[in-house]
N, C-alpha and C. Protein backbone atom coordinates (compact mmCIF):
# COMPACT_ATOMS: atom_id res chain seq x y z
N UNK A 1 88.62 65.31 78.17
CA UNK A 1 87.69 66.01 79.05
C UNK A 1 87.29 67.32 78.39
N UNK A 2 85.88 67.28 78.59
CA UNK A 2 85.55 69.10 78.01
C UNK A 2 86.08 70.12 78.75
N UNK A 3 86.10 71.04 77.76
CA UNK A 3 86.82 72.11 78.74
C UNK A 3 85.63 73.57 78.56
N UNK A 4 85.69 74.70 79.14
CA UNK A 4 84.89 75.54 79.25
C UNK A 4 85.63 77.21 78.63
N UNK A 5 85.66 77.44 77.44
CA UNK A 5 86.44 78.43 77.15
C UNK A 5 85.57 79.69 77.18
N UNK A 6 86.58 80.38 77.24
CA UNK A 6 85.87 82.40 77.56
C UNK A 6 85.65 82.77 79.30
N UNK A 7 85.85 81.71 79.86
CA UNK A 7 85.57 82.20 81.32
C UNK A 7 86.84 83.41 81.65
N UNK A 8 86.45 84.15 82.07
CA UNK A 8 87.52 84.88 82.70
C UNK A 8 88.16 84.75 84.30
N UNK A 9 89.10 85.28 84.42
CA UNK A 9 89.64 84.43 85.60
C UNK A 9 90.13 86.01 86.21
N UNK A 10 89.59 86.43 87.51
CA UNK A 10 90.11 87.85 87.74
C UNK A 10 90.26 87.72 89.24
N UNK A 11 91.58 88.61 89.16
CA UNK A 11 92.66 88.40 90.52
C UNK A 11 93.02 89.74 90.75
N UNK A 12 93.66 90.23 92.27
CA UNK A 12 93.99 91.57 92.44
C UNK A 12 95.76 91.04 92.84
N UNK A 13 96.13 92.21 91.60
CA UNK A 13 97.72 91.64 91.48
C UNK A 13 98.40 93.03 91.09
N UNK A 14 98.75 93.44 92.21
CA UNK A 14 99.43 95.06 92.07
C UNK A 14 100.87 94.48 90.92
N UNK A 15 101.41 95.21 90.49
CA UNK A 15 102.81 95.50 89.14
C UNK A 15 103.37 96.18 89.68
N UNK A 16 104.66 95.91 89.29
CA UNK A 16 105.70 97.50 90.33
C UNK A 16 107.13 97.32 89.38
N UNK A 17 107.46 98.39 89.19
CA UNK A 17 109.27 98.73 88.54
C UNK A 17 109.74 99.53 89.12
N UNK A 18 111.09 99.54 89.20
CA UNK A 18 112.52 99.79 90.34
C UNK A 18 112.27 101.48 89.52
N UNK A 19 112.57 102.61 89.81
CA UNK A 19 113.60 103.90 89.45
C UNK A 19 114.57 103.24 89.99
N UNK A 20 115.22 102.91 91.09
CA UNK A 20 116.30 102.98 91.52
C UNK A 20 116.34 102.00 92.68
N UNK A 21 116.97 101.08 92.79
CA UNK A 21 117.37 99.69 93.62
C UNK A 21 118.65 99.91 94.03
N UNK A 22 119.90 100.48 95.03
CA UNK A 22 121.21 100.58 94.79
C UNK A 22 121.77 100.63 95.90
N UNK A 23 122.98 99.87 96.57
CA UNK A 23 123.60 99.03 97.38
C UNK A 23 124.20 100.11 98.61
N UNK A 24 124.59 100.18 99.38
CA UNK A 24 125.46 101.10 100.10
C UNK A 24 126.70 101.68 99.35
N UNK A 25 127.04 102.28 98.98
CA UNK A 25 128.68 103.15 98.46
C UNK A 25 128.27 102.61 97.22
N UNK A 26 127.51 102.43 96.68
CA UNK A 26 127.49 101.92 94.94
C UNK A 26 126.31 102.46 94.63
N UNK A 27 127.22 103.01 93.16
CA UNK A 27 126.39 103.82 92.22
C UNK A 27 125.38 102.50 91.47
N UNK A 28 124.48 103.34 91.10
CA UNK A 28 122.85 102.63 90.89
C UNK A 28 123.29 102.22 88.93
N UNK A 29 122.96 100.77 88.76
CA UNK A 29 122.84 100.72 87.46
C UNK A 29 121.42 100.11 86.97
N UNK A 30 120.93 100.74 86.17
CA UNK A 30 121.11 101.93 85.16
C UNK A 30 121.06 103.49 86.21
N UNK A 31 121.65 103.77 85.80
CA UNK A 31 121.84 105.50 86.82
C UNK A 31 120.31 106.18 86.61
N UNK A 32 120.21 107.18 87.14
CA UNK A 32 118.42 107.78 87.35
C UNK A 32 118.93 108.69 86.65
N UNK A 33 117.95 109.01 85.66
CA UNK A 33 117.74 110.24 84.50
C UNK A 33 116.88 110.74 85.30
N UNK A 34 117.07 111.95 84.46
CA UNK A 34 116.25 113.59 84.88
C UNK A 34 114.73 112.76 84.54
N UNK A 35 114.37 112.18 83.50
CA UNK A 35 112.56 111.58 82.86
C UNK A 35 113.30 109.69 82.71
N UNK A 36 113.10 109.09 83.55
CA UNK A 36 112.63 107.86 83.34
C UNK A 36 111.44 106.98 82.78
N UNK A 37 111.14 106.39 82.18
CA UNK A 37 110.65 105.46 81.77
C UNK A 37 109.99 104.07 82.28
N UNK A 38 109.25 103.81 83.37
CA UNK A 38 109.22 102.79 84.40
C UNK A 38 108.43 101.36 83.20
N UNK A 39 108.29 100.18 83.66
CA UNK A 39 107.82 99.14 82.93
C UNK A 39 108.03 98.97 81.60
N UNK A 40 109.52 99.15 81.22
CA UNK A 40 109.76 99.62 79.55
C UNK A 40 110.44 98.42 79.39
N UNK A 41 111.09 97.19 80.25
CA UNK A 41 111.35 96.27 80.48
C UNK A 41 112.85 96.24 80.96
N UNK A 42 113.47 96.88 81.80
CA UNK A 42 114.62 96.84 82.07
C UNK A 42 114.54 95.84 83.29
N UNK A 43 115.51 94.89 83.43
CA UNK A 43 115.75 94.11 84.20
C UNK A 43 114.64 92.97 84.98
N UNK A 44 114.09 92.77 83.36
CA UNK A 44 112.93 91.15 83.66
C UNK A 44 113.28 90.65 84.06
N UNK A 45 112.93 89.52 84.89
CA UNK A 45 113.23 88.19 85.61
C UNK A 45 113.84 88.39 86.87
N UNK A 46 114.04 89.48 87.17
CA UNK A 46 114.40 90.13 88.69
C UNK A 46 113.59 90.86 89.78
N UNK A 47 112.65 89.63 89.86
CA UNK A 47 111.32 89.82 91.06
C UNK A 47 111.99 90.91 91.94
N UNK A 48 113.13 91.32 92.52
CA UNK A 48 113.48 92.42 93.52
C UNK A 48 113.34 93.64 92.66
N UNK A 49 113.27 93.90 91.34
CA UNK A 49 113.12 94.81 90.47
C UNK A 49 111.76 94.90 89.89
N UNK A 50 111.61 93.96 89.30
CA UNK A 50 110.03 94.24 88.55
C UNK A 50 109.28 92.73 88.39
N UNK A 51 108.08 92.93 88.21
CA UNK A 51 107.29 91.71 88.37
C UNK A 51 106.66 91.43 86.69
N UNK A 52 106.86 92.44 85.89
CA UNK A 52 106.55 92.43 84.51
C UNK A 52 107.32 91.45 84.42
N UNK A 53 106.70 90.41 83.04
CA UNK A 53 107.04 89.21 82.36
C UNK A 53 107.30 89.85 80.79
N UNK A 54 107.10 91.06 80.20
CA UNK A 54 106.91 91.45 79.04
C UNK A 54 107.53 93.36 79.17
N UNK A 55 108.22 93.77 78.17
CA UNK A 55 108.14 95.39 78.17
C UNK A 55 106.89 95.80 78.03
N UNK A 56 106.27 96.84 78.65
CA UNK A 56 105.48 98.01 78.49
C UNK A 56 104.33 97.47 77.78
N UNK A 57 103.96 96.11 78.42
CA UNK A 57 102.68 95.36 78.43
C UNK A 57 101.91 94.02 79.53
N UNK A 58 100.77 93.55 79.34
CA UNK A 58 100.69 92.47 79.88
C UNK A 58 100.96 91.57 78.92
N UNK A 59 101.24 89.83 79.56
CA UNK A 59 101.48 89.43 78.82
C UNK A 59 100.45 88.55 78.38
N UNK A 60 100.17 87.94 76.67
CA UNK A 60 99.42 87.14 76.42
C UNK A 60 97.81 88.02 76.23
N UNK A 61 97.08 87.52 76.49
CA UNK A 61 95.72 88.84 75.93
C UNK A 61 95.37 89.22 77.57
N UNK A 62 95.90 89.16 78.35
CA UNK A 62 95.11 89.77 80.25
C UNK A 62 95.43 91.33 79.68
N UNK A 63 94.34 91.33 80.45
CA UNK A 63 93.70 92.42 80.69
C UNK A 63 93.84 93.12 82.45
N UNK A 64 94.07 94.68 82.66
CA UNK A 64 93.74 95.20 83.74
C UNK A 64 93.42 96.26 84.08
N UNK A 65 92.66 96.53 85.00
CA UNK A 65 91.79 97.72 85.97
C UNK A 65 92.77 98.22 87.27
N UNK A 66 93.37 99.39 86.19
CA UNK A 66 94.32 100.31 87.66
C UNK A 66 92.86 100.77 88.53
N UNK A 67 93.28 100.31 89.90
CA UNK A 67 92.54 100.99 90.80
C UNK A 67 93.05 101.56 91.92
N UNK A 68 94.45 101.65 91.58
CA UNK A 68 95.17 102.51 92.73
C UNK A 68 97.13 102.87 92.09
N UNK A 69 97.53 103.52 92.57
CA UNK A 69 98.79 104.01 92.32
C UNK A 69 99.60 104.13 93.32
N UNK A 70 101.08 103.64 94.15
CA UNK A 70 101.48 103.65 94.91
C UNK A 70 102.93 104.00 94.79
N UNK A 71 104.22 104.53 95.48
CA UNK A 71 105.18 105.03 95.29
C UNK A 71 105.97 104.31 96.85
N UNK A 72 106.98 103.13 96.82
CA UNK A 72 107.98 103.04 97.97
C UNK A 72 108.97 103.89 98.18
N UNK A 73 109.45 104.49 99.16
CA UNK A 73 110.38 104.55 98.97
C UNK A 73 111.20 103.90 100.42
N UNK A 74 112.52 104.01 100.00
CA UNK A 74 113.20 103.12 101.30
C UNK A 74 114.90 103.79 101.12
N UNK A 75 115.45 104.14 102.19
CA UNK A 75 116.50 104.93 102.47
C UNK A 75 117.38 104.45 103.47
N UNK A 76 118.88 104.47 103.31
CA UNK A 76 119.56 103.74 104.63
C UNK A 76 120.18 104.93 105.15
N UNK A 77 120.86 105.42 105.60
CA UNK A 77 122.28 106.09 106.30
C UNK A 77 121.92 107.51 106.74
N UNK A 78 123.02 108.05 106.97
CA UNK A 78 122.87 109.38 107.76
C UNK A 78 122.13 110.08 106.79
N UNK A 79 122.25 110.53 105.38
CA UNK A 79 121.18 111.38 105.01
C UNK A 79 120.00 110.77 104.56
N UNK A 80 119.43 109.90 105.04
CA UNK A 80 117.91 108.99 104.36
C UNK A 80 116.69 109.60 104.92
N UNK A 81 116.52 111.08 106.00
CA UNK A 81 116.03 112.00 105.90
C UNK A 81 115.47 112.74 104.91
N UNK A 82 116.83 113.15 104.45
CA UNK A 82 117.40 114.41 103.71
C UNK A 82 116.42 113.86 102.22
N UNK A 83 117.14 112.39 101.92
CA UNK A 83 116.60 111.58 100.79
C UNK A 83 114.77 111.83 100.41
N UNK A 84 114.59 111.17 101.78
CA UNK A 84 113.04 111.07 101.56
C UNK A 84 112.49 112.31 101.74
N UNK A 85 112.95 113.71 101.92
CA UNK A 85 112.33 114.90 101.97
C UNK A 85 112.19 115.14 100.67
N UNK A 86 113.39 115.15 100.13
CA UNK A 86 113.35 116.11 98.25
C UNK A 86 112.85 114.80 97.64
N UNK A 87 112.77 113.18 97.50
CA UNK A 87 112.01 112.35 97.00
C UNK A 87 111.39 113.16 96.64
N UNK A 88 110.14 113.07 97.77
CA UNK A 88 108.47 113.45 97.66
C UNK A 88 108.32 115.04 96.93
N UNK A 89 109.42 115.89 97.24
CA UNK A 89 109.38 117.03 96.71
C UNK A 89 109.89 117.28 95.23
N UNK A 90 110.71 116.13 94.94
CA UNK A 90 111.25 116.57 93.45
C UNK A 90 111.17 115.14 92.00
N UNK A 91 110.28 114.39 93.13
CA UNK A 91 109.73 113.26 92.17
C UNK A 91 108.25 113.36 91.59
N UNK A 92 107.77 113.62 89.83
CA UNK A 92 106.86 113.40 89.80
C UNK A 92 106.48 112.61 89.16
N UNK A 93 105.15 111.79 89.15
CA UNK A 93 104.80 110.90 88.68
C UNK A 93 103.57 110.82 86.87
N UNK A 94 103.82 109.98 86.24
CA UNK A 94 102.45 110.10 85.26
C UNK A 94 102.23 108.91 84.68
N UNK A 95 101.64 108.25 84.60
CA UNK A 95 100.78 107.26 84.37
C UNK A 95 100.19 106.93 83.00
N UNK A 96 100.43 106.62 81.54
CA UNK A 96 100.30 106.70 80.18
C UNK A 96 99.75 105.11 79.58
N UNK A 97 98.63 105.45 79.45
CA UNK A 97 98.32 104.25 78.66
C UNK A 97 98.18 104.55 77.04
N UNK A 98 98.55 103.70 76.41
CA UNK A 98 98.93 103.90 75.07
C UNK A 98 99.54 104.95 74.70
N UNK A 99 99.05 106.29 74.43
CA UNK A 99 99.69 107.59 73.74
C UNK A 99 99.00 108.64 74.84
N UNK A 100 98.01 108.42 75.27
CA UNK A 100 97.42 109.39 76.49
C UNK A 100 97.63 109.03 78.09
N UNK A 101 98.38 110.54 78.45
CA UNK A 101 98.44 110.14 80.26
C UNK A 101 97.16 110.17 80.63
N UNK A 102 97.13 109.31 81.69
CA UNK A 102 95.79 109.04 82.69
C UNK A 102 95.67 109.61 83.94
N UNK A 103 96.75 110.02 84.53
CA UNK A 103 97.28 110.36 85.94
C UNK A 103 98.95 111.32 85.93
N UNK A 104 98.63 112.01 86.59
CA UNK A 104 99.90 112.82 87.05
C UNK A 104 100.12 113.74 88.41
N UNK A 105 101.01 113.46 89.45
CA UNK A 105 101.16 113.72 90.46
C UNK A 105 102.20 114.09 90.83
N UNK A 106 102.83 114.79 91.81
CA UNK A 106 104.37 114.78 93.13
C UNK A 106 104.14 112.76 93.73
N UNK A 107 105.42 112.45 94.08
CA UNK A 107 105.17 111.42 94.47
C UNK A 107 104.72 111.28 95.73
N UNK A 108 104.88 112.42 96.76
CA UNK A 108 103.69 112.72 98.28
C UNK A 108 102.31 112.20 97.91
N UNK A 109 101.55 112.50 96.75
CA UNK A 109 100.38 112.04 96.08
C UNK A 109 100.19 110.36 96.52
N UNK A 110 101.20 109.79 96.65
CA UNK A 110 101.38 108.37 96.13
C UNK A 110 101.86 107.30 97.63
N UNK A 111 100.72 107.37 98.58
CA UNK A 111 101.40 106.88 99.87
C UNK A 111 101.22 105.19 99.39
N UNK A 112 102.46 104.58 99.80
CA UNK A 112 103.02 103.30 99.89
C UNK A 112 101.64 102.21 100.11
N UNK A 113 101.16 102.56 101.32
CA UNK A 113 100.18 101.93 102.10
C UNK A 113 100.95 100.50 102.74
N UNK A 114 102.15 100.63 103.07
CA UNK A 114 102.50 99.47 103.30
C UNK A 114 104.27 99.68 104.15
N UNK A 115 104.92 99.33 105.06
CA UNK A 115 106.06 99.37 105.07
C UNK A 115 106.66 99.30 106.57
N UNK A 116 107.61 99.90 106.84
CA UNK A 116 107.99 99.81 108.43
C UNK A 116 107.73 101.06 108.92
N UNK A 117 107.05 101.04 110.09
CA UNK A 117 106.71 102.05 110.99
C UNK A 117 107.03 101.95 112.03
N UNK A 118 107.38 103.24 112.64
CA UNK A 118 108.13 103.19 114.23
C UNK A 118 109.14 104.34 114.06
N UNK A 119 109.91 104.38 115.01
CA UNK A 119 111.46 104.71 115.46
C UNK A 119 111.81 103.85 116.65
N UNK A 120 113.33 104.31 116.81
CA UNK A 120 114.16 104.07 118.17
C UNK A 120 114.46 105.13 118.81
N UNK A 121 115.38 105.12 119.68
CA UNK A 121 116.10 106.29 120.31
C UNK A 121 116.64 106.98 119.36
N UNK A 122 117.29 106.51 118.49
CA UNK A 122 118.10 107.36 117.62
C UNK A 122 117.28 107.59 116.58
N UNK A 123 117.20 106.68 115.15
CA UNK A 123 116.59 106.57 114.21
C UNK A 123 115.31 106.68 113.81
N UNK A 124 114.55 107.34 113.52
CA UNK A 124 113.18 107.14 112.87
C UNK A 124 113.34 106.46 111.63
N UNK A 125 112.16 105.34 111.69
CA UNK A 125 112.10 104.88 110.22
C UNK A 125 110.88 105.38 109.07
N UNK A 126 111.61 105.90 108.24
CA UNK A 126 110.59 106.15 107.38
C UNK A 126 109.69 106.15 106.43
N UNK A 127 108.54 106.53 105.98
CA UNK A 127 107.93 105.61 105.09
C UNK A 127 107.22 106.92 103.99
N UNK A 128 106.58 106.73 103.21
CA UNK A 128 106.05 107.39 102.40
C UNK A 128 104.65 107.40 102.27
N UNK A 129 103.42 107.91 103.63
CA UNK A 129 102.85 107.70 103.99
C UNK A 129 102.72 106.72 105.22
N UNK A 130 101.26 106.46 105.77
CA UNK A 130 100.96 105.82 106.74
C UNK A 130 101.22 104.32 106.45
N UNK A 131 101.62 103.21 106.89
CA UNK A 131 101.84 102.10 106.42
C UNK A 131 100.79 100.88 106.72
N UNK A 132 99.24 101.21 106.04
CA UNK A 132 98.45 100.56 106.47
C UNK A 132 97.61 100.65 105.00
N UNK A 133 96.83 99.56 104.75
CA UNK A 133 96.04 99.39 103.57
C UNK A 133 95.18 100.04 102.86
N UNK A 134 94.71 101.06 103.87
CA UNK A 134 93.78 101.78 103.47
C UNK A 134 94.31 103.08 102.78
N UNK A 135 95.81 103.50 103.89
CA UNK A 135 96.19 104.60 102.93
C UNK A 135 97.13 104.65 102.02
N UNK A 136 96.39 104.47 100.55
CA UNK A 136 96.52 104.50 99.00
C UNK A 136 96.21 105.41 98.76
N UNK A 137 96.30 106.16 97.56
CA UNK A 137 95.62 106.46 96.37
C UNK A 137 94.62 105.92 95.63
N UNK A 138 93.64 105.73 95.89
CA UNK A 138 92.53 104.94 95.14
C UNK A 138 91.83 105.70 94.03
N UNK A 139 91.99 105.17 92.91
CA UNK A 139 91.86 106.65 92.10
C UNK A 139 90.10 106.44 92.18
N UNK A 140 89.67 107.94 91.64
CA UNK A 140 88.28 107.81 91.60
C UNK A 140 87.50 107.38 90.54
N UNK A 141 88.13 107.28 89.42
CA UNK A 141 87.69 106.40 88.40
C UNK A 141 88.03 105.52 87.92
N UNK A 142 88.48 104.07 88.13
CA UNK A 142 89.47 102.88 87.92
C UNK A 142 90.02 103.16 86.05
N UNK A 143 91.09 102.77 85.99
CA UNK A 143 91.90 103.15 84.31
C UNK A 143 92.07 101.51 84.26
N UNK A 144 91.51 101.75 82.74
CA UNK A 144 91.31 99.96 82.30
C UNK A 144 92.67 100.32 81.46
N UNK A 145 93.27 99.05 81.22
CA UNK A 145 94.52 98.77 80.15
C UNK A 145 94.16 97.73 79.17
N UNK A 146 93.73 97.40 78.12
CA UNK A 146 93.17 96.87 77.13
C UNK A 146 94.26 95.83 77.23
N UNK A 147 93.52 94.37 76.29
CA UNK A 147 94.80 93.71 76.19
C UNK A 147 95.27 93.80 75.12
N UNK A 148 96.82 93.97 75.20
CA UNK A 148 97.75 94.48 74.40
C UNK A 148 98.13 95.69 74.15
N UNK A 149 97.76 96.74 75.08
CA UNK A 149 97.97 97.68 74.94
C UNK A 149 99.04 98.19 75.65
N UNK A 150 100.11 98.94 75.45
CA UNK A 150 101.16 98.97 76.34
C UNK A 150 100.97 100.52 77.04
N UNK A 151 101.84 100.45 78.23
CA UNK A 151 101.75 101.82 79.04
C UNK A 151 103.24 101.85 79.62
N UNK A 152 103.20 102.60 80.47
CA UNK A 152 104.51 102.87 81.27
C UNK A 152 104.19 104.02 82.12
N UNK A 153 104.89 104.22 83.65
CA UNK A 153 104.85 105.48 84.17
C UNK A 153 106.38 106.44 84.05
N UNK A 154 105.89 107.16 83.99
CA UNK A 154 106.98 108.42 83.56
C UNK A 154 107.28 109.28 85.01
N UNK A 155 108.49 109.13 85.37
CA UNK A 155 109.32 109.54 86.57
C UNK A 155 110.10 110.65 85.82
N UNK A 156 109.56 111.69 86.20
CA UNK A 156 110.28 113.15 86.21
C UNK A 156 111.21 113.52 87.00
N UNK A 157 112.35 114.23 87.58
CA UNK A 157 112.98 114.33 88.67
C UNK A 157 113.14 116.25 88.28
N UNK A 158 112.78 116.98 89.14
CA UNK A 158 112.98 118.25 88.94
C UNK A 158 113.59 118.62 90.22
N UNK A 159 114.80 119.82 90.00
CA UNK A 159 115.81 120.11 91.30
C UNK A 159 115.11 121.08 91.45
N UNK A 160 115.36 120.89 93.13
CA UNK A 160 115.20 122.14 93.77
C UNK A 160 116.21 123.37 94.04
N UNK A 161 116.41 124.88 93.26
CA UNK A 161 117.18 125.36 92.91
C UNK A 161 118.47 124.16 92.79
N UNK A 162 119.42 124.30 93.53
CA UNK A 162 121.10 123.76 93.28
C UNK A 162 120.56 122.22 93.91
N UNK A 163 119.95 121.99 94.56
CA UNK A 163 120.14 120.64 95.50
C UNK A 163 119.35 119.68 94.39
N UNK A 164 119.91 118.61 94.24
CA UNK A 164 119.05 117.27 92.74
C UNK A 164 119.28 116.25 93.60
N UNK A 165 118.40 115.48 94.85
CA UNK A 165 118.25 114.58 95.07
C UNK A 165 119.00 113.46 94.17
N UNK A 166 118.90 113.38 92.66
CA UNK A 166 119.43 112.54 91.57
C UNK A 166 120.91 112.90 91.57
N UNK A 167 120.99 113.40 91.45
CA UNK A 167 122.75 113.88 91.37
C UNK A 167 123.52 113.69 92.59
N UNK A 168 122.72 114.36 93.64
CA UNK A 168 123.46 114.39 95.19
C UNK A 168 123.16 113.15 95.72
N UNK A 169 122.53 112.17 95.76
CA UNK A 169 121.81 111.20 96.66
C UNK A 169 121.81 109.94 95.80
N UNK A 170 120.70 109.74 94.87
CA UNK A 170 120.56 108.86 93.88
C UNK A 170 122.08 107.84 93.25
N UNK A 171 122.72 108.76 92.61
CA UNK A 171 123.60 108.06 91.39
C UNK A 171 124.73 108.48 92.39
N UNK A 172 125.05 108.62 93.42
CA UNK A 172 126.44 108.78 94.28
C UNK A 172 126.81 107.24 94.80
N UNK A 173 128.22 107.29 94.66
CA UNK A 173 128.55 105.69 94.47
C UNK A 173 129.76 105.98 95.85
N UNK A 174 129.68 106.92 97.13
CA UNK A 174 130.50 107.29 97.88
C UNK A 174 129.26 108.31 99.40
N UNK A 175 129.62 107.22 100.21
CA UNK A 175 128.97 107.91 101.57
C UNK A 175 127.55 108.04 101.34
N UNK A 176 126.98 106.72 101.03
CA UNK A 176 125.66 106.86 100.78
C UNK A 176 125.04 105.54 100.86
N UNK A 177 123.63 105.51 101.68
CA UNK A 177 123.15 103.91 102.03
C UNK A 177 122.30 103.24 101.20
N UNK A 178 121.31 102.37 101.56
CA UNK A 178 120.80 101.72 100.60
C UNK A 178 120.17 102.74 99.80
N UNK A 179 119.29 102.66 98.65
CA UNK A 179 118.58 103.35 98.26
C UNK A 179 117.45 102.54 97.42
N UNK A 180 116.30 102.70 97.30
CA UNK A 180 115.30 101.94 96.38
C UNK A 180 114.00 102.59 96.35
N UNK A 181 113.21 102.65 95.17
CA UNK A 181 112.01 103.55 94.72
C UNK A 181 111.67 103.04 93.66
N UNK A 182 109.94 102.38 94.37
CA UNK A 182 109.23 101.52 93.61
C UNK A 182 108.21 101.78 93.39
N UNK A 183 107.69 101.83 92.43
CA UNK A 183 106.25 102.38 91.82
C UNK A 183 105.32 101.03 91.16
N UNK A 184 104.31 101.19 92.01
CA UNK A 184 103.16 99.95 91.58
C UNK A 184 102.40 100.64 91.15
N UNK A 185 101.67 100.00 90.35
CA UNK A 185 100.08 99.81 89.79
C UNK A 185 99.35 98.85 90.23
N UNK A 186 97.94 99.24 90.93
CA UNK A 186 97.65 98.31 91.74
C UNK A 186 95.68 97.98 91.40
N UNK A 187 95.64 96.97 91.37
CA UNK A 187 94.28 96.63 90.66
C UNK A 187 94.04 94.88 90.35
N UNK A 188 93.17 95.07 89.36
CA UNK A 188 92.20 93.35 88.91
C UNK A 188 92.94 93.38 87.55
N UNK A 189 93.75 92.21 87.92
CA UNK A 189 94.08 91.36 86.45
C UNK A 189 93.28 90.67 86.15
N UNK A 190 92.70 90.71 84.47
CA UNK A 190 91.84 89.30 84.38
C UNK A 190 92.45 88.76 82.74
N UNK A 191 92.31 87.40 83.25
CA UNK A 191 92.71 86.43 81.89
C UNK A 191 91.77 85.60 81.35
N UNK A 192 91.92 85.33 80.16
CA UNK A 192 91.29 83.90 79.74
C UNK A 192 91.62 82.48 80.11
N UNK A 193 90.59 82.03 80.61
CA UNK A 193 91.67 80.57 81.29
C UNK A 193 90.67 79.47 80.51
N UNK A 194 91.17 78.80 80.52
CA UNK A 194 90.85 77.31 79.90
C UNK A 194 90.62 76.18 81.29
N UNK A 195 89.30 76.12 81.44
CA UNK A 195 89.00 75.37 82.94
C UNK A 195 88.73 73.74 82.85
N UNK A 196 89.17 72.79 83.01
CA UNK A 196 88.86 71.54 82.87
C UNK A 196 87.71 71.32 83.48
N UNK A 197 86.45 70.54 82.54
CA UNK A 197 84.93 70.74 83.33
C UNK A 197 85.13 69.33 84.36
């Protein structure tokens, strides 16, 4: 059968890597550095971690159009307040395609657009922004990623005088609940597909 080559095939398929995924009373592995490294390929094949198939690329020749930037975060136990206050205050974000950043922010910059909303009597649940579609970050000029070109976002963690969210909260493996902080890239993947006519 003929086939039809060069068509492109384009889909909206947000990317996302863990800073930090880590259990109740257990310390986080790999532990959170002061400057992380996000999509550099740590822990492929673990859809609860990252959706990359490749380090600090797409894979095969696709191609994509960042058209938005987003930051989860998600907190369990008595201080998951405390957590998500200095997050937003002592997490920043930057965005690097090839050798030049494209984007740099606080992670407040970076609402989820997605998550659980509400409280109870006791608990408020919280989110990192409004948890509805619209409120993103939509950047104002979409950032193309060539194919083959690699990037990564760069997670800064800066303390506030004595208090390090990372030190106190993060990498504590004692009196401390879930913890997880996920950073997508969100946009149009497009590939070359090979279409049977």
């Amino acid at each position: 059968m003929p086939k039809l080559v060069g068509v492109r095939e384009r889909r909206h398929q947000p990317y996302w890597d863990s800073l930090i995924r880590a259990d109740t009373n257990t310390a986080p592995s790999p532990t959170v550095q002061s400057q992380t490294k996000l999509f550099n390929g740590t822990n492929l094949g673990l859809m609860y971690w990252t959706n990359m198939d490749i380090a600090g690329a797409f894979a095969s020749d696709n191609t994509y159009i960042v058209l938005a930037l987003r930051v989860w975060l998600w907190f369990t136990g008595a201080s998951a307040l405390t957590q998500y206050q200095y997050t937003v205050h002592q997490l920043f974000l930057t965005l690097t395609v090839g050798d030049k950043p494209q984007f740099t922010a606080p992670a407040w910059y970076f609402p989820a657009g997605g998550g659980i909303f509400g409280y109870d009597s006791s608990t408020p649940a919280m989110v990192n922004g409004v948890p509805e579609q619209t409120a993103i970050l939509k950047l104002a000029k979409p950032i193309p990623i060539p194919a083959r070109q690699h990037f990564n976002v760069t997670c800064d963690m800066y303390d506030t005088g004595s208090t390090s969210v990372r030190t106190g909260y993060f990498n504590a493996s004692t009196s401390i609940g879930l913890r997880e902080v996920k950073v997508f890239v969100d946009g149009i993947a497009k590939a070359e597909c090979r279409l049977a006519a």
